[in-house]
PDB file of N, CA and C in Angstrom:
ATOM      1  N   UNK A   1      98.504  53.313 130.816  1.00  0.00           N
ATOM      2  CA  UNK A   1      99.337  54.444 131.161  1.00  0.00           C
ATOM      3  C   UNK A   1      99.928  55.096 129.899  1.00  0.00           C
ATOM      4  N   UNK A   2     100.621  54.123 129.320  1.00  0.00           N
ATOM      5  CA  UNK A   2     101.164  54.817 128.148  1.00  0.00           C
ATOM      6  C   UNK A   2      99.744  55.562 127.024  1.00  0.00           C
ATOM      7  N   UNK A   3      98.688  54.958 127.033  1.00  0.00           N
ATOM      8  CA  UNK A   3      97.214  55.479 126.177  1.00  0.00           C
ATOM      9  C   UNK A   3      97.364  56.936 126.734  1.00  0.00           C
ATOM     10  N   UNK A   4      97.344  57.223 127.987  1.00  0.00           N
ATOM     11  CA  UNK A   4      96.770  58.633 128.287  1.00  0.00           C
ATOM     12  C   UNK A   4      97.670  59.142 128.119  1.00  0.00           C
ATOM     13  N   UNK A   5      99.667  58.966 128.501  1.00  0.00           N
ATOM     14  CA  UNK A   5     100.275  60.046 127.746  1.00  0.00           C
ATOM     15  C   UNK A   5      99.972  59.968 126.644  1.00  0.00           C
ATOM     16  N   UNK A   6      99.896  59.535 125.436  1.00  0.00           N
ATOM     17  CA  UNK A   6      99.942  59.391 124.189  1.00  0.00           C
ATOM     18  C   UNK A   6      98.591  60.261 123.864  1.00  0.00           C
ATOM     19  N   UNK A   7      97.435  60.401 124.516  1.00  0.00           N
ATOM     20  CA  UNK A   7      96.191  61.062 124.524  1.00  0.00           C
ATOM     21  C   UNK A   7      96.486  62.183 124.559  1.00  0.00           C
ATOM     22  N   UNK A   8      97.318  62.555 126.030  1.00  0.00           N
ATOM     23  CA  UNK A   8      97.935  64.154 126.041  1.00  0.00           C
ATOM     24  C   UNK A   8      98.506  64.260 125.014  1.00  0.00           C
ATOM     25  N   UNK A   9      99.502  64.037 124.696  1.00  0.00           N
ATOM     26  CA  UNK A   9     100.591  64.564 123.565  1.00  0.00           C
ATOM     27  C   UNK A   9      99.802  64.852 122.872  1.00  0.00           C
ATOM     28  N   UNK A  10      98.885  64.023 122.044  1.00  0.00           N
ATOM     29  CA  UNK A  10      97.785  64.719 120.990  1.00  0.00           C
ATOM     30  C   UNK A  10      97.441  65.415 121.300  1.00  0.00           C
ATOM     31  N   UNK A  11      96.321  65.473 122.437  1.00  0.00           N
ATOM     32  CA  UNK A  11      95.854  66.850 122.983  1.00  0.00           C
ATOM     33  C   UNK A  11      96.412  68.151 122.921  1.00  0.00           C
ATOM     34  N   UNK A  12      97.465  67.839 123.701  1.00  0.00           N
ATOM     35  CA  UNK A  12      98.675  69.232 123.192  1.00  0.00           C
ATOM     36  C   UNK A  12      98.773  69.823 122.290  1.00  0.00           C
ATOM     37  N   UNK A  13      99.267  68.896 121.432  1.00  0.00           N
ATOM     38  CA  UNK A  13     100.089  69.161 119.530  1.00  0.00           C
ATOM     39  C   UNK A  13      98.447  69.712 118.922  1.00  0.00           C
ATOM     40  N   UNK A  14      97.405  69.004 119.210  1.00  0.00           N
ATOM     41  CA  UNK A  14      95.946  69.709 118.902  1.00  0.00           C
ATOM     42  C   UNK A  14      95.597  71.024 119.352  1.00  0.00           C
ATOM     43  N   UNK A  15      96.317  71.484 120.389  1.00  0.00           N
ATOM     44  CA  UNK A  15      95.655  73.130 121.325  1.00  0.00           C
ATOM     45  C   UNK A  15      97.064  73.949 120.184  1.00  0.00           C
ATOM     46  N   UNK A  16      98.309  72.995 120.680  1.00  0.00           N
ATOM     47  CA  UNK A  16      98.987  73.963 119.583  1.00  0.00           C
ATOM     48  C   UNK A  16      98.959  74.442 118.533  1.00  0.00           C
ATOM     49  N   UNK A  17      98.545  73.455 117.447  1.00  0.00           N
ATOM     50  CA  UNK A  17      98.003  73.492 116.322  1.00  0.00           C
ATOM     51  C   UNK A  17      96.783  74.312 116.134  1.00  0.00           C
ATOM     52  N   UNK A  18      95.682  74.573 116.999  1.00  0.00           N
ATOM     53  CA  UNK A  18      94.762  75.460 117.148  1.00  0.00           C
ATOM     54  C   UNK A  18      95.095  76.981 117.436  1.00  0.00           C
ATOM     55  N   UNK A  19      95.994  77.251 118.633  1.00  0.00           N
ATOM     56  CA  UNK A  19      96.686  78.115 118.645  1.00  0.00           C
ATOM     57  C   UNK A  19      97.621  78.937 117.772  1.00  0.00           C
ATOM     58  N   UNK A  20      98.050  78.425 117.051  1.00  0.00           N
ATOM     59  CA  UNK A  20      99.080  78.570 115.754  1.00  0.00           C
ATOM     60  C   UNK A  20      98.008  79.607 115.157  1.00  0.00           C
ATOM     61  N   UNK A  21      96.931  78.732 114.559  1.00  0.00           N
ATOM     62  CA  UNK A  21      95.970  79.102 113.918  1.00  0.00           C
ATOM     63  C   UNK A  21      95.477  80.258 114.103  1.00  0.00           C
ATOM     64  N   UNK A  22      95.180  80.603 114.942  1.00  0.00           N
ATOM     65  CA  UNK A  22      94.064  81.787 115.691  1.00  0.00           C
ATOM     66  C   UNK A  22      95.477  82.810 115.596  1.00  0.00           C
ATOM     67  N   UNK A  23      96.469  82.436 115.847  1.00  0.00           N
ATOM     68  CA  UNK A  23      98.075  83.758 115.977  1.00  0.00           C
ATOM     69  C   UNK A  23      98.333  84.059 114.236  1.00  0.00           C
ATOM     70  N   UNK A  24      98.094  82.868 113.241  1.00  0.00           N
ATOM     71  CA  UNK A  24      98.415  83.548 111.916  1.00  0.00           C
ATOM     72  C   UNK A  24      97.333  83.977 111.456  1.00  0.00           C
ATOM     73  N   UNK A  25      95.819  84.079 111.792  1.00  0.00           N
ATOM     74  CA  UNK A  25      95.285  84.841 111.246  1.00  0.00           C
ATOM     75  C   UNK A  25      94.949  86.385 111.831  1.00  0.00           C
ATOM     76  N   UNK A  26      95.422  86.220 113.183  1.00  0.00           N
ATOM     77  CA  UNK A  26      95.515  87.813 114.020  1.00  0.00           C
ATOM     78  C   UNK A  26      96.136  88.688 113.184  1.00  0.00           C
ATOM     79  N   UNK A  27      98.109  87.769 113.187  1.00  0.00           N
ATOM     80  CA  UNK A  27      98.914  88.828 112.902  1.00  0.00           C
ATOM     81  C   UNK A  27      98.716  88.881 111.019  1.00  0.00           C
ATOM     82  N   UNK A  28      97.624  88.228 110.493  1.00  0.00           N
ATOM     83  CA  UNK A  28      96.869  88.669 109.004  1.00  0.00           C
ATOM     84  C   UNK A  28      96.574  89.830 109.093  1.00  0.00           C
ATOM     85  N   UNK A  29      95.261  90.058 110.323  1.00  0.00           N
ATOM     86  CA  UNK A  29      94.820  90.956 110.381  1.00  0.00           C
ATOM     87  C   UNK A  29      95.277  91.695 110.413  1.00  0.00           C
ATOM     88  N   UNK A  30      96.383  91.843 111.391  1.00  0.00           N
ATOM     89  CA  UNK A  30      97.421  93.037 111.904  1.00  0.00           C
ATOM     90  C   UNK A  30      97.833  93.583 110.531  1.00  0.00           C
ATOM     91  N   UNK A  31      98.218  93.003 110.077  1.00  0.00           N
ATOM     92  CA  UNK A  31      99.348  93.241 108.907  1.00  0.00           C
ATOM     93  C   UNK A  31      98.268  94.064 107.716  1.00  0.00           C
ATOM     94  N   UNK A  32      97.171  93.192 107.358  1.00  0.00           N
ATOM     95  CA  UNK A  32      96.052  93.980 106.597  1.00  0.00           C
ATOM     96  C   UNK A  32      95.742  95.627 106.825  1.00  0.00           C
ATOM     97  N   UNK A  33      95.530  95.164 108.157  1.00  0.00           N
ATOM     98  CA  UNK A  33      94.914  96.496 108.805  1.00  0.00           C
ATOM     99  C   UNK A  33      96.159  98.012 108.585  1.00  0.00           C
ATOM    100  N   UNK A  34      97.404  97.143 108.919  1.00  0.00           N
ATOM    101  CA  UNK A  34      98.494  98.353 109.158  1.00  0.00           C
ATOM    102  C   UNK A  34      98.753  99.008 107.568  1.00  0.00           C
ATOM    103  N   UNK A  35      98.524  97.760 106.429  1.00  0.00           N
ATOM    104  CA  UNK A  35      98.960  98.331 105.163  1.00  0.00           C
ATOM    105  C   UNK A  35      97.613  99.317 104.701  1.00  0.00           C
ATOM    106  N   UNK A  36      96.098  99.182 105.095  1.00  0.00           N
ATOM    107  CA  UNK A  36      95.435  99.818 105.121  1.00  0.00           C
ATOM    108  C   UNK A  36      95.458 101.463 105.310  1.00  0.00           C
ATOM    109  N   UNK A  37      95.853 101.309 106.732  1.00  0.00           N
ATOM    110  CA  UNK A  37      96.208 102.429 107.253  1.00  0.00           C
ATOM    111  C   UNK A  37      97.578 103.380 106.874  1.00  0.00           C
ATOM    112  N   UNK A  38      98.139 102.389 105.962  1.00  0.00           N
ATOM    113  CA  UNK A  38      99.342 103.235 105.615  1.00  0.00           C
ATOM    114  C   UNK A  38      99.054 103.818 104.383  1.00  0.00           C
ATOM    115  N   UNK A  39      98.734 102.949 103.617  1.00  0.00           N
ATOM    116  CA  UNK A  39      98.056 103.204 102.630  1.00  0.00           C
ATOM    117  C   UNK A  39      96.840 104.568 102.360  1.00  0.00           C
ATOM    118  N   UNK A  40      95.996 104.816 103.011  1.00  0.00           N
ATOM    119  CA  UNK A  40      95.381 105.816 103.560  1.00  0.00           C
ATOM    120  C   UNK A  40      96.133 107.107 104.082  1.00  0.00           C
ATOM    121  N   UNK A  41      96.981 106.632 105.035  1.00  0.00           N
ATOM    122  CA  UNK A  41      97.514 108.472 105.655  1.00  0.00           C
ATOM    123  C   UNK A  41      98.473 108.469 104.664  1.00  0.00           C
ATOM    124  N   UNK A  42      99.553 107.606 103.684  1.00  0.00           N
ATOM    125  CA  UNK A  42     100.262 108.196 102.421  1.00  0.00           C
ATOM    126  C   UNK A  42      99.031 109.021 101.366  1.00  0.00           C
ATOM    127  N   UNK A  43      98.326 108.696 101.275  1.00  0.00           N
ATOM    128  CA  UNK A  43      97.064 109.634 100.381  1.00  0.00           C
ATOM    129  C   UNK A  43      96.531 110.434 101.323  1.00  0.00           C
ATOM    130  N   UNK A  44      96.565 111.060 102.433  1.00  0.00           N
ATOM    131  CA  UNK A  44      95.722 112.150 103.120  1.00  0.00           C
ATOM    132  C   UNK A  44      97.172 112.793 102.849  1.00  0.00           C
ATOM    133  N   UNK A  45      98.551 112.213 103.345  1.00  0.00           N
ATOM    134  CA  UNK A  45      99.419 113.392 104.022  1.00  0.00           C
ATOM    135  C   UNK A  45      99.878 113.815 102.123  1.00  0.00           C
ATOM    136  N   UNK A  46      99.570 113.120 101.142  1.00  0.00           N
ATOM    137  CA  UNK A  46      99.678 113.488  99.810  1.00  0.00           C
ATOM    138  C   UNK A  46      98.477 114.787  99.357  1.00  0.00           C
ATOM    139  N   UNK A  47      97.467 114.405 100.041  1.00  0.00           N
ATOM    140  CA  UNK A  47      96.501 115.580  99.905  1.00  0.00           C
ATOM    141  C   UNK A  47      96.663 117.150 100.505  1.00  0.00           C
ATOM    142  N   UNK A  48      97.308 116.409 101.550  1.00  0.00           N
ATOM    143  CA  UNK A  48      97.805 117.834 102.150  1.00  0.00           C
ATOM    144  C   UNK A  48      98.804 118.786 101.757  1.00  0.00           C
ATOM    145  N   UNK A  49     100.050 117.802 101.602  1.00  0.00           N
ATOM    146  CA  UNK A  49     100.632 118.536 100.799  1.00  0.00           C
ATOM    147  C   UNK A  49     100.505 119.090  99.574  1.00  0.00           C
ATOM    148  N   UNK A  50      99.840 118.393  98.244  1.00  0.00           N
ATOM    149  CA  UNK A  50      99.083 119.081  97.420  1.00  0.00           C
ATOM    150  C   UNK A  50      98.400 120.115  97.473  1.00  0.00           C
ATOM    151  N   UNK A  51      97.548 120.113  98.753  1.00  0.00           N
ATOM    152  CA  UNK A  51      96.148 120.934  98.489  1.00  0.00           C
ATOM    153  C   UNK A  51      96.881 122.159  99.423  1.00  0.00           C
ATOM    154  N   UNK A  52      97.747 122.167 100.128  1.00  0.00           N
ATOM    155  CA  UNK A  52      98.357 123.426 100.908  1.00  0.00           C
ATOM    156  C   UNK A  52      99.901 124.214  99.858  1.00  0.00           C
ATOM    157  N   UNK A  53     100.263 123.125  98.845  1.00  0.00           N
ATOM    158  CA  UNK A  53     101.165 123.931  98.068  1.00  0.00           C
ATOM    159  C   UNK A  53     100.063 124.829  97.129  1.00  0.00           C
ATOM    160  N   UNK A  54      99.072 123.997  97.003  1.00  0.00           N
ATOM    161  CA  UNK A  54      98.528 125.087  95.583  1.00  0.00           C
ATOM    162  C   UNK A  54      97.729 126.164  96.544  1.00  0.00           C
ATOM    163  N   UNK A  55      97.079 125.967  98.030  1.00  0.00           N
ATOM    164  CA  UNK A  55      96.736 126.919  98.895  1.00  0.00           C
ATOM    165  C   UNK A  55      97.646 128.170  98.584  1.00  0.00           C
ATOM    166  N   UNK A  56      99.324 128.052  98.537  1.00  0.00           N
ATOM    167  CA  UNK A  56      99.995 128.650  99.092  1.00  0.00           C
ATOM    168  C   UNK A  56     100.566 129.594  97.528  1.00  0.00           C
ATOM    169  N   UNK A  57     100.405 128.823  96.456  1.00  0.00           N
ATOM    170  CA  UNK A  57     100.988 129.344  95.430  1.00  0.00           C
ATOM    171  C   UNK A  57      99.573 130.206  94.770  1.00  0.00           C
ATOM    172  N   UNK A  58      98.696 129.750  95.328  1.00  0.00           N
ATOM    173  CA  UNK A  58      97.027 130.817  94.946  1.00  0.00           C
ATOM    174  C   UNK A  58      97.297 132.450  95.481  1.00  0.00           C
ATOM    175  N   UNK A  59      97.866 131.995  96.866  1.00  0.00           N
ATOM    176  CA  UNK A  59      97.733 133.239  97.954  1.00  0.00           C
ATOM    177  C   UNK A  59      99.314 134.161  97.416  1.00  0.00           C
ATOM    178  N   UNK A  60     100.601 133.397  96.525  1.00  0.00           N
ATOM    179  CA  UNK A  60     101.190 134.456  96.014  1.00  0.00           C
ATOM    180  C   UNK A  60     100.864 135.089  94.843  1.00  0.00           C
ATOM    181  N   UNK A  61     100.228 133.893  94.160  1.00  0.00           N
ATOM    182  CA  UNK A  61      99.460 135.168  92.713  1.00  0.00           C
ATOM    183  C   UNK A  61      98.957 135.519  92.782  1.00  0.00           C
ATOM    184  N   UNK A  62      97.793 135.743  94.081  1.00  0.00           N
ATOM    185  CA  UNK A  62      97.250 137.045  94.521  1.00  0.00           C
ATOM    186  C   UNK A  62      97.887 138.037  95.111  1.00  0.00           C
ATOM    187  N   UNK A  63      99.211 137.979  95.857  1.00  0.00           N
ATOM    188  CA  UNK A  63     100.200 139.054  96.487  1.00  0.00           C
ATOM    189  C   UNK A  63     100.870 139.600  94.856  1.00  0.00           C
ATOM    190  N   UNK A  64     101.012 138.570  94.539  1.00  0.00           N
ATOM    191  CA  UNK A  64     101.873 139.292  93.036  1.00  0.00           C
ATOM    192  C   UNK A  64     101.178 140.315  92.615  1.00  0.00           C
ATOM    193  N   UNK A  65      99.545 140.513  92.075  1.00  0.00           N
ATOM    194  CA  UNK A  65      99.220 140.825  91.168  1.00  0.00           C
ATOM    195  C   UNK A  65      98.919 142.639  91.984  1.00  0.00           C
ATOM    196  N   UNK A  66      99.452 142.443  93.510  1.00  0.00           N
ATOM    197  CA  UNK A  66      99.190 143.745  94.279  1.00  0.00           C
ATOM    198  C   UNK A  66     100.723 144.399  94.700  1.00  0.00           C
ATOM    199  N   UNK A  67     101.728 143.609  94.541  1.00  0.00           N
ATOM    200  CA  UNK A  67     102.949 143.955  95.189  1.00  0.00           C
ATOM    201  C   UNK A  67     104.119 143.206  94.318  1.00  0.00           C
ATOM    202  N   UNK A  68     105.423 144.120  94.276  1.00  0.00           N
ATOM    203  CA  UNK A  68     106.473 142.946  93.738  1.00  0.00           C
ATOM    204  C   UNK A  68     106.928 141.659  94.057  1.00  0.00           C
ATOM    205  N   UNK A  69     107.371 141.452  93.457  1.00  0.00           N
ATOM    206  CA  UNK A  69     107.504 139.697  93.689  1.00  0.00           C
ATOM    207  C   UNK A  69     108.258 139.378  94.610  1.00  0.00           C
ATOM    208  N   UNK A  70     109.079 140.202  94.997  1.00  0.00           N
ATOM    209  CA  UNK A  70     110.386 140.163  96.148  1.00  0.00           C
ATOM    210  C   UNK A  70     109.292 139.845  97.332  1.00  0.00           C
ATOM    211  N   UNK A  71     108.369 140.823  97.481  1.00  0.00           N
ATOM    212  CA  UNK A  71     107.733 141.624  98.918  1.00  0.00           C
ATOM    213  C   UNK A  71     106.585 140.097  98.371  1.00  0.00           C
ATOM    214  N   UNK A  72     106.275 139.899  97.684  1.00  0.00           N
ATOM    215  CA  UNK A  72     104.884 138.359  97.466  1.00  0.00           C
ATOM    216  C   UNK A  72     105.773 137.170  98.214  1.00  0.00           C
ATOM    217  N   UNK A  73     106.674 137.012  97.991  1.00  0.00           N
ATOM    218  CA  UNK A  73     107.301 136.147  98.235  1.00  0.00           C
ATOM    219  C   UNK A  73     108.087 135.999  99.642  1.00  0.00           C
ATOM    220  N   UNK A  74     108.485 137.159  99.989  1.00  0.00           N
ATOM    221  CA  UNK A  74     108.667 137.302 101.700  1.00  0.00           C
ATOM    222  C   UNK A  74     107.493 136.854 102.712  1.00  0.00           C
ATOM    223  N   UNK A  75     106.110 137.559 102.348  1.00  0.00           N
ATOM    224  CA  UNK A  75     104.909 137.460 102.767  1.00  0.00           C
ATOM    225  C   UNK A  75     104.370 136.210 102.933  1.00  0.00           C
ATOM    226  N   UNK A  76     104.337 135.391 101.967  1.00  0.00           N
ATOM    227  CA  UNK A  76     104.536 133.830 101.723  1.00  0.00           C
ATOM    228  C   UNK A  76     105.592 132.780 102.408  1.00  0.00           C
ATOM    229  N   UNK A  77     106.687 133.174 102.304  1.00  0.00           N
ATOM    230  CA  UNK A  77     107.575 132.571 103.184  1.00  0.00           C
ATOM    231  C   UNK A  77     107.144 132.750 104.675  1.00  0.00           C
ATOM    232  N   UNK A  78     107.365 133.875 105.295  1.00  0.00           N
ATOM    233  CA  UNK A  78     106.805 134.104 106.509  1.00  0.00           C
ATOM    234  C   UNK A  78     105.445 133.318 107.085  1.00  0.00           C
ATOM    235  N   UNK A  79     104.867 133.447 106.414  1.00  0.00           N
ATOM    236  CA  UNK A  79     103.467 132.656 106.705  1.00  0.00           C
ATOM    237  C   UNK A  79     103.688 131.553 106.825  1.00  0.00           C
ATOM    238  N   UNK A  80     104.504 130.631 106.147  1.00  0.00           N
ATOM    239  CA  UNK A  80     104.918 129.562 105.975  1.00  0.00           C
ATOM    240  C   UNK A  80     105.528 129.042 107.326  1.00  0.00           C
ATOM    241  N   UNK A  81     106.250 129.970 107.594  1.00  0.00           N
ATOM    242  CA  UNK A  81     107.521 129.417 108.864  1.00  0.00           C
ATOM    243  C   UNK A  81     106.522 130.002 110.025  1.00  0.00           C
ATOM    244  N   UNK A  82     105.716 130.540 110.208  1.00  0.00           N
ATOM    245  CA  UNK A  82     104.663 130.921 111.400  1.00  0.00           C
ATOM    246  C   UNK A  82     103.865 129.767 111.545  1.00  0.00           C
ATOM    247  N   UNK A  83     103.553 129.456 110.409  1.00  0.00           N
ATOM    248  CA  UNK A  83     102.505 127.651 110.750  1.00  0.00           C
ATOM    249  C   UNK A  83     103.097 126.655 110.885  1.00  0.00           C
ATOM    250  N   UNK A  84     104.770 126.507 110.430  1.00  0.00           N
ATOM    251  CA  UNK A  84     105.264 125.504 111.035  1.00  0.00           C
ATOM    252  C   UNK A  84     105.918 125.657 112.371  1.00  0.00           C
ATOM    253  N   UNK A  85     106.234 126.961 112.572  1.00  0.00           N
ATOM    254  CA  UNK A  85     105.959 127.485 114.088  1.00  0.00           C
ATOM    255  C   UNK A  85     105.244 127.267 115.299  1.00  0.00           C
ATOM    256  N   UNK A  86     103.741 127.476 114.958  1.00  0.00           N
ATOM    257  CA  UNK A  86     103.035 127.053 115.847  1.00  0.00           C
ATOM    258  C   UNK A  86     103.329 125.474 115.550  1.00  0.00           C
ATOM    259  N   UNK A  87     102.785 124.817 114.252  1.00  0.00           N
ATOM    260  CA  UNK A  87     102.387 122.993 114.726  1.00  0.00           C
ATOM    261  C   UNK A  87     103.572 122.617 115.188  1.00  0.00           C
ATOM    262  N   UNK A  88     105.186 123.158 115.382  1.00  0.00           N
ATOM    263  CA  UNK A  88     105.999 122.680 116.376  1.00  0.00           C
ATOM    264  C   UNK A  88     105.551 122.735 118.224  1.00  0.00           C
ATOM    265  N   UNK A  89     105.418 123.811 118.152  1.00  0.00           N
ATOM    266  CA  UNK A  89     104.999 124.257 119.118  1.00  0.00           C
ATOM    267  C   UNK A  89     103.818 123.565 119.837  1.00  0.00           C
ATOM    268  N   UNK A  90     103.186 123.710 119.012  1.00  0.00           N
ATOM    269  CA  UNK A  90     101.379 122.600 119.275  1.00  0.00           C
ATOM    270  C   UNK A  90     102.292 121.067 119.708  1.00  0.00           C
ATOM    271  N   UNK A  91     103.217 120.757 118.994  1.00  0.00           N
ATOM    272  CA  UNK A  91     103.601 119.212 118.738  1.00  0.00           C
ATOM    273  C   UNK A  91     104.554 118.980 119.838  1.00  0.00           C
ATOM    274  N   UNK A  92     105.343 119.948 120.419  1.00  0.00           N
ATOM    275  CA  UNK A  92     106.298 119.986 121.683  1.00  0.00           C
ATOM    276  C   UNK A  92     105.358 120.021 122.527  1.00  0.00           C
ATOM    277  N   UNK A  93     104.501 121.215 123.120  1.00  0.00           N
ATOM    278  CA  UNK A  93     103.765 120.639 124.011  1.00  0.00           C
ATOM    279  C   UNK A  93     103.193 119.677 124.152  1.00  0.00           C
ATOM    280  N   UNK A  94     102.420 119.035 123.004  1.00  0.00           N
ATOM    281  CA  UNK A  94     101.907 117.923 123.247  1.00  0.00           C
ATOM    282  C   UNK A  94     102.296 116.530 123.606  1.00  0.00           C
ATOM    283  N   UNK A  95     103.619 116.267 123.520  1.00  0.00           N
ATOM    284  CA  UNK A  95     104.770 115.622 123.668  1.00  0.00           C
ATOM    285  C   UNK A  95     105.461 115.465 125.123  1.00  0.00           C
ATOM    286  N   UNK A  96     105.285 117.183 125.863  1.00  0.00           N
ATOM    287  CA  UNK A  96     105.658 117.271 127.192  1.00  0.00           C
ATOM    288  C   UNK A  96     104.021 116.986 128.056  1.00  0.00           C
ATOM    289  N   UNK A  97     103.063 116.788 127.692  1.00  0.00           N
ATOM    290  CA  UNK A  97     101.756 116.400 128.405  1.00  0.00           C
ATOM    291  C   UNK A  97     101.828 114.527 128.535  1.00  0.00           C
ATOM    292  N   UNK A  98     102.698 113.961 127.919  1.00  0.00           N
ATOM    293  CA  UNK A  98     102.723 112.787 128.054  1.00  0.00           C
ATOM    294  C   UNK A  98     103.184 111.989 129.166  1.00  0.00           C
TER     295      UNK A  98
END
């Protein structure tokens, strides 16, 4: 009697011990995967912002070189607050579809 509890208990402390196992290398993965991914959209949302400031400072030294700088620079601003306009807009609705 006492052999087979003593069998279980091992048994147990063995599934636990297995279990353990298989949970610290998941939440490895997890953790790999998430710094991956962070890692990645900090360099896209870095690209974007890069590649849409110099978008944006191209499109006033081309307004400059046709209009004063006051009127380049209104033109630019505006544009600016119209696209964050809509992707609010895009981003509220999409938010109320949930």
């Amino acid at each position: 009697m006492v052999q087979r509890v003593v069998a279980l208990l091992i048994a147990v402390v063995e599934l636990l011990e297995a279990e353990a196992d298989r949970l610290t290398t998941g939440i490895r993965r997890l953790l790999v995967t998430g710094a991956l991914v962070a890692i990645g959209a900090t360099l896209v949302a870095a690209g974007l912002v890069g590649g849409g400031g110099f978008l944006l400072w191209s499109l006033y030294l081309t307004l400059l070189a046709r209009m004063p700088d006051a009127l380049a620079a209104l033109i630019v601003g505006l544009g600016v607050w119209l696209l964050l306009g809509v992707a609010t807009w895009l981003a509220v609705l999409r938010l109320r579809r949930r």
